[in-house]
Protein backbone atom coordinates (compact mmCIF):
# COMPACT_ATOMS: atom_id res chain seq x y z
CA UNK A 1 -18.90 14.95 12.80
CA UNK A 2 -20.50 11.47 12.49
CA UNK A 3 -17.74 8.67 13.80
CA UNK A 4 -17.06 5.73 11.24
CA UNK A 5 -19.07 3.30 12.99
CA UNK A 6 -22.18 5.07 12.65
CA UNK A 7 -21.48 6.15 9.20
CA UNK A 8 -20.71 2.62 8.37
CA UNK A 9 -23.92 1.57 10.23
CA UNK A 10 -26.13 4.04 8.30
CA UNK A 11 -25.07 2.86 5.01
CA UNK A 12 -25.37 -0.45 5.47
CA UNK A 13 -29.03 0.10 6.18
CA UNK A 14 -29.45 1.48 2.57
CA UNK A 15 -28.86 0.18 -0.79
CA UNK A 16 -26.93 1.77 -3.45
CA UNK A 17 -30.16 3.06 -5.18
CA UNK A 18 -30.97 5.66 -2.72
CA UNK A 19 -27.65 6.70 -2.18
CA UNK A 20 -27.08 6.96 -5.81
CA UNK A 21 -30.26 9.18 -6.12
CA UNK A 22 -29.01 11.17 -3.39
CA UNK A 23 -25.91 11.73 -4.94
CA UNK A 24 -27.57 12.91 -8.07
CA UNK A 25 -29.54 15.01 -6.11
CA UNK A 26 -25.94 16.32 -5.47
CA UNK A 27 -25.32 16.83 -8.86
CA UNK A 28 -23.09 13.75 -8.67
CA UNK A 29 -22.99 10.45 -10.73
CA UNK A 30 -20.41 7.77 -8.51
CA UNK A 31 -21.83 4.99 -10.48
CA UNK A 32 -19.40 2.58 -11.19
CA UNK A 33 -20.46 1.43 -14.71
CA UNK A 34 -20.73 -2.47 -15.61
CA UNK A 35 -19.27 -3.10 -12.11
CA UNK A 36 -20.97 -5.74 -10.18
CA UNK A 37 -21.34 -8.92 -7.83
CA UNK A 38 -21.31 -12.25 -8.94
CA UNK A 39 -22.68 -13.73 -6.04
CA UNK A 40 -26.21 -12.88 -4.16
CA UNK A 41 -26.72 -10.84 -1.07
CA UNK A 42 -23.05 -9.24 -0.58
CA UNK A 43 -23.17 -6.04 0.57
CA UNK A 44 -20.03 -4.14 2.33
CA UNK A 45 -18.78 -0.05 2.75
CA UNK A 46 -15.39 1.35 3.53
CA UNK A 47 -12.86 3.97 2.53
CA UNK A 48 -10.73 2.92 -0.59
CA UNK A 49 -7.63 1.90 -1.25
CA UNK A 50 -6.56 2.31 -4.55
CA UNK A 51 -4.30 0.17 -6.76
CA UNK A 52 -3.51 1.30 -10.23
CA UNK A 53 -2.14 -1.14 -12.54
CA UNK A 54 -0.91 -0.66 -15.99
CA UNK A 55 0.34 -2.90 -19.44
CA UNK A 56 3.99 -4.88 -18.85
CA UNK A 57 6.04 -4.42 -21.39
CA UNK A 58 9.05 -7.15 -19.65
CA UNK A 59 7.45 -10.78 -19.66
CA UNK A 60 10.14 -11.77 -17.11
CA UNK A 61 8.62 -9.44 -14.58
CA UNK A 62 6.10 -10.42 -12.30
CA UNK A 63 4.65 -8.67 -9.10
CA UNK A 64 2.67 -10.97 -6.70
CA UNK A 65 0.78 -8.15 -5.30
CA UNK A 66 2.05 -7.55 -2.12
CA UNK A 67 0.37 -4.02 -1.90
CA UNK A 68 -2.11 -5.98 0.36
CA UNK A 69 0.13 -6.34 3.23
CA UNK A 70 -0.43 -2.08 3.22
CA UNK A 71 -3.87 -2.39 3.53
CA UNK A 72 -5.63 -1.59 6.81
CA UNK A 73 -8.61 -3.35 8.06
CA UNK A 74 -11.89 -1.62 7.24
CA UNK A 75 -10.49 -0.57 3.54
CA UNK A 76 -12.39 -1.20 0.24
CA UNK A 77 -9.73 -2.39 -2.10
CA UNK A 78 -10.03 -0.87 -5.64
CA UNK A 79 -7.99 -1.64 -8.72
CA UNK A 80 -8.01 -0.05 -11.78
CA UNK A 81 -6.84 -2.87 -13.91
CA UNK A 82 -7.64 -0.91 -17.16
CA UNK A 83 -10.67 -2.99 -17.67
CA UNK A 84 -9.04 -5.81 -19.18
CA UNK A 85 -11.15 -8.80 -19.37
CA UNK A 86 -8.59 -11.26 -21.12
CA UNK A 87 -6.40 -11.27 -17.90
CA UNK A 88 -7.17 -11.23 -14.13
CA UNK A 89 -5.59 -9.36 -11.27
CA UNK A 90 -7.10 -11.26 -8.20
CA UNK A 91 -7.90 -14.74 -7.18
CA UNK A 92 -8.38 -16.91 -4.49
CA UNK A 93 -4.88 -16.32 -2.50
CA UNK A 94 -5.59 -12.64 -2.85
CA UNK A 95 -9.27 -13.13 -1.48
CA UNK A 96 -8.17 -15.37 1.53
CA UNK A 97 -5.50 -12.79 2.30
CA UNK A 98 -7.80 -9.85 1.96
CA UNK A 99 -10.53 -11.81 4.22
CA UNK A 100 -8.31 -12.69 7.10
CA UNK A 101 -7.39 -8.95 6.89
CA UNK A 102 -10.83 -7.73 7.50
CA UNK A 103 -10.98 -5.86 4.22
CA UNK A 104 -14.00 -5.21 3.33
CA UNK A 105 -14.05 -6.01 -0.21
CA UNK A 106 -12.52 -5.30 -3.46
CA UNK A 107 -13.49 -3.29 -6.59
CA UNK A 108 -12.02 -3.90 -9.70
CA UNK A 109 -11.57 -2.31 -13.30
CA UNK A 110 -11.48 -5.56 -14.72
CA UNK A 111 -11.83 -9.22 -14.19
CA UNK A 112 -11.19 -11.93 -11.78
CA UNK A 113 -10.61 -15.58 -11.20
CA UNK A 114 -11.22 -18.40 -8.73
CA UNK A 115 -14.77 -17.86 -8.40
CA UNK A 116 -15.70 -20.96 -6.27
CA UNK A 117 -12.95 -20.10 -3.76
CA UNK A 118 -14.05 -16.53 -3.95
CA UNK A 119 -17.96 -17.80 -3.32
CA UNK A 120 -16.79 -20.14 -0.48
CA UNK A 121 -15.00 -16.82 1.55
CA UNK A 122 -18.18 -15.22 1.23
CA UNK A 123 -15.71 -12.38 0.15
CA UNK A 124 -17.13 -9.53 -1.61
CA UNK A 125 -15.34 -8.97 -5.53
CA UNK A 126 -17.10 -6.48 -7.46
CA UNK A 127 -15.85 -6.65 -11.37
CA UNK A 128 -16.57 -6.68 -14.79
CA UNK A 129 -16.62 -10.77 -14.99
CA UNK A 130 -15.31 -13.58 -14.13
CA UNK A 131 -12.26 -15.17 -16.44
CA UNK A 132 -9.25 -17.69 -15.65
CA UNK A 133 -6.21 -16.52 -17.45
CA UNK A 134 -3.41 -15.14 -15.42
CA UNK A 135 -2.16 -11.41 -15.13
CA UNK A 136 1.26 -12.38 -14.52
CA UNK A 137 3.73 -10.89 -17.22
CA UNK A 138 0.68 -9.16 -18.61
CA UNK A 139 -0.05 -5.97 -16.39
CA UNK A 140 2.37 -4.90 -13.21
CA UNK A 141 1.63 -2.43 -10.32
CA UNK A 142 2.02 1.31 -11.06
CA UNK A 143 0.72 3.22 -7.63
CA UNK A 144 -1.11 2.73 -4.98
CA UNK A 145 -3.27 5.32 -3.43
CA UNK A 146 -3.63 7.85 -5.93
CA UNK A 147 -7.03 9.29 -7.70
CA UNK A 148 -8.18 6.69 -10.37
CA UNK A 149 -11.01 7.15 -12.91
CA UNK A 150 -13.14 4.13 -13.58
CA UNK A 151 -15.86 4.78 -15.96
CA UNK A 152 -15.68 8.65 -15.65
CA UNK A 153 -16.29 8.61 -12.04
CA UNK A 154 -12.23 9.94 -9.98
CA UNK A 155 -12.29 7.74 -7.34
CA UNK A 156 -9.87 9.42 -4.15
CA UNK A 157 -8.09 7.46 -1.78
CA UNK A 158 -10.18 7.47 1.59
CA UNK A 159 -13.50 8.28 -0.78
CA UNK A 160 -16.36 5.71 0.36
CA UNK A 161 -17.33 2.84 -1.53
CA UNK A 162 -20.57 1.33 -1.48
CA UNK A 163 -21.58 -2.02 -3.08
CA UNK A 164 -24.67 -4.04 -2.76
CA UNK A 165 -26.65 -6.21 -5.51
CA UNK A 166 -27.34 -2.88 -7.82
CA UNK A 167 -23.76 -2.49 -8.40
CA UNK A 168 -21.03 0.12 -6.80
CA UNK A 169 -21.37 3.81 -6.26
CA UNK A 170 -18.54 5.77 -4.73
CA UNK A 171 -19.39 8.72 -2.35
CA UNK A 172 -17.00 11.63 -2.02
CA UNK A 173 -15.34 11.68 1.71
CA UNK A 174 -16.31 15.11 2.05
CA UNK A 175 -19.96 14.79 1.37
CA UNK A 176 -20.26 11.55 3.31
CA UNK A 177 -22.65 12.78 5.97
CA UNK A 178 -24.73 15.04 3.57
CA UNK A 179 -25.39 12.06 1.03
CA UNK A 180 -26.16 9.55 3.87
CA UNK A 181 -28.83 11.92 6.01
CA UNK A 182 -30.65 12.21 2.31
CA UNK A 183 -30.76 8.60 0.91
CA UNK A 184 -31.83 8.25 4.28
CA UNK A 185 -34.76 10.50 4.05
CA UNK A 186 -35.42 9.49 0.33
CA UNK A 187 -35.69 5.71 1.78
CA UNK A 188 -38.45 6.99 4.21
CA UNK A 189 -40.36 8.71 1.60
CA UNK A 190 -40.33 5.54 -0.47
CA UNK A 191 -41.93 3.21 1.87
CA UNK A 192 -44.43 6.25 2.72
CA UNK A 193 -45.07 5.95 -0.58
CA UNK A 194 -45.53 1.72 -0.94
CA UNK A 195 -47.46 2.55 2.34
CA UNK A 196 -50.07 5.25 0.60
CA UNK A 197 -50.21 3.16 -2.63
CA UNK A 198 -50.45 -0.84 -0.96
CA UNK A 199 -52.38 -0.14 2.30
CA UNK A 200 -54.65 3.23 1.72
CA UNK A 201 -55.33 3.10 -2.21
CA UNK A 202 -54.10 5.83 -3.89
CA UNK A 203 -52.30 6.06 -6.87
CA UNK A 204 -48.68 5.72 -7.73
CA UNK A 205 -49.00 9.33 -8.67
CA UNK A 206 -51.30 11.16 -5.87
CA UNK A 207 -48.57 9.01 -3.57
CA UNK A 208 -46.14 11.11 -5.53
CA UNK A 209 -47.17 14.53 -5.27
CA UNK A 210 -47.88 13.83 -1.34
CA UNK A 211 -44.04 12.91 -0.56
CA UNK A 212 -43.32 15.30 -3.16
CA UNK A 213 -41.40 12.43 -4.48
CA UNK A 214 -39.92 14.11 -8.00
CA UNK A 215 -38.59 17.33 -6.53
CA UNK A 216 -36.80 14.95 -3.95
CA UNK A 217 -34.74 13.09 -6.67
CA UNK A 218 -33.88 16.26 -9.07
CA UNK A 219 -31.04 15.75 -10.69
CA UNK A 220 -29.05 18.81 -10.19
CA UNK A 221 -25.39 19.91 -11.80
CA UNK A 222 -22.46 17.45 -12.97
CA UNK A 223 -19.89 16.39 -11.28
CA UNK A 224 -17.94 13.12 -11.77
């Protein structure tokens, strides 16, 4: 069994878009749907934490999110925040917090705000935008670390998350080592085929048949 630091090691030398094609190749999807960084060149990989958040119905309650004091070093925090975009559920305080932790990021089903604090942490947030207004009185915890589904993809606790400029894909714990050794080869046979195409002169399509490049990426089965 591969130890953490050289699965961590071996993601972090890929991008999301091989590992996503080798999930599919897995009959996966793990895509995390409209998802993404709002600043350049952030990149991180960990196990996740989940946070699940729901409507509040009692405007004189208010939870300042002190799940993060639960949340070891290493972790991905994700939050399902319903994908609400007219209220936030992390800012700057969170983000400091989170980055003198040594989390490695956070995902979240929904929005954020304090973007120039955020940007000047070098912190990764992965979300559906950026907005000001407060979730305080508007949404309240409901669990942490329990299954979540964001955009028809179950995210389980201690599942891998993955996030670079593409977007977010989430890797199943128990196919960890599987998906990494084929993005890994599907990565090789990529630049083999820049390398036929750029420096020898074939075509994009004799360079494909050689690597057998479409059989490599079949999609095969479903699974969430």
């Amino acid at each position: 069994m591969m130890s953490p630091t050289n699965l961590y090691a071996g993601y972090m030398r890929l991008s999301t878009a091989e590992v996503s094609d080798s999930l599919n190749s897995f009959g996966y999807c793990g895509a995390l749907k409209g998802i993404r960084s709002h600043q350049w060149g952030l990149k991180f990989f960990g196990p996740a934490f989940t946070v699940t958040r729901t409507t509040n119905d009692d405007p004189n309650y208010c939870d300042a999110s002190e799940f993060l004091d639960q949340v070891p070093a290493g972790y991905v925090i994700v939050i399902d925040n319903l994908g609400i975009t007219d209220s936030t559920c992390w800012g700057g305080i969170l983000t400091a917090c989170a980055k003198n932790k040594q989390i490695q990021g956070t995902v979240i089903n929904g929005v954020y705000r304090d973007a120039e604090t955020v940007r000047a942490l070098n912190y990764p947030v992965f979300s559906k935008g950026v907005f000001m207004v407060t979730g305080k009185g508007r949404t309240r915890l409901k669990g942490l670390n329990i299954p979540v589904n964001i955009e028809g993809v179950t995210i389980h606790p201690s599942d891998l998350i993955f996030g670079d400029a593409n977007g977010v894909v989430v890797i199943p714990f128990e196919k960890a080592e599987e998906v990494l050794t084929r993005a890994e080869h599907i990565q090789d046979v990529e630049k083999q085929i820049e390398r036929l195409v750029v420096f020898e002169g074939l075509t994009l399509r004799e360079a494909r048949e050689i690597m057998k490049y479409n059989q490599l990426t079949n999609i095969s089965g479903s699974h969430s």
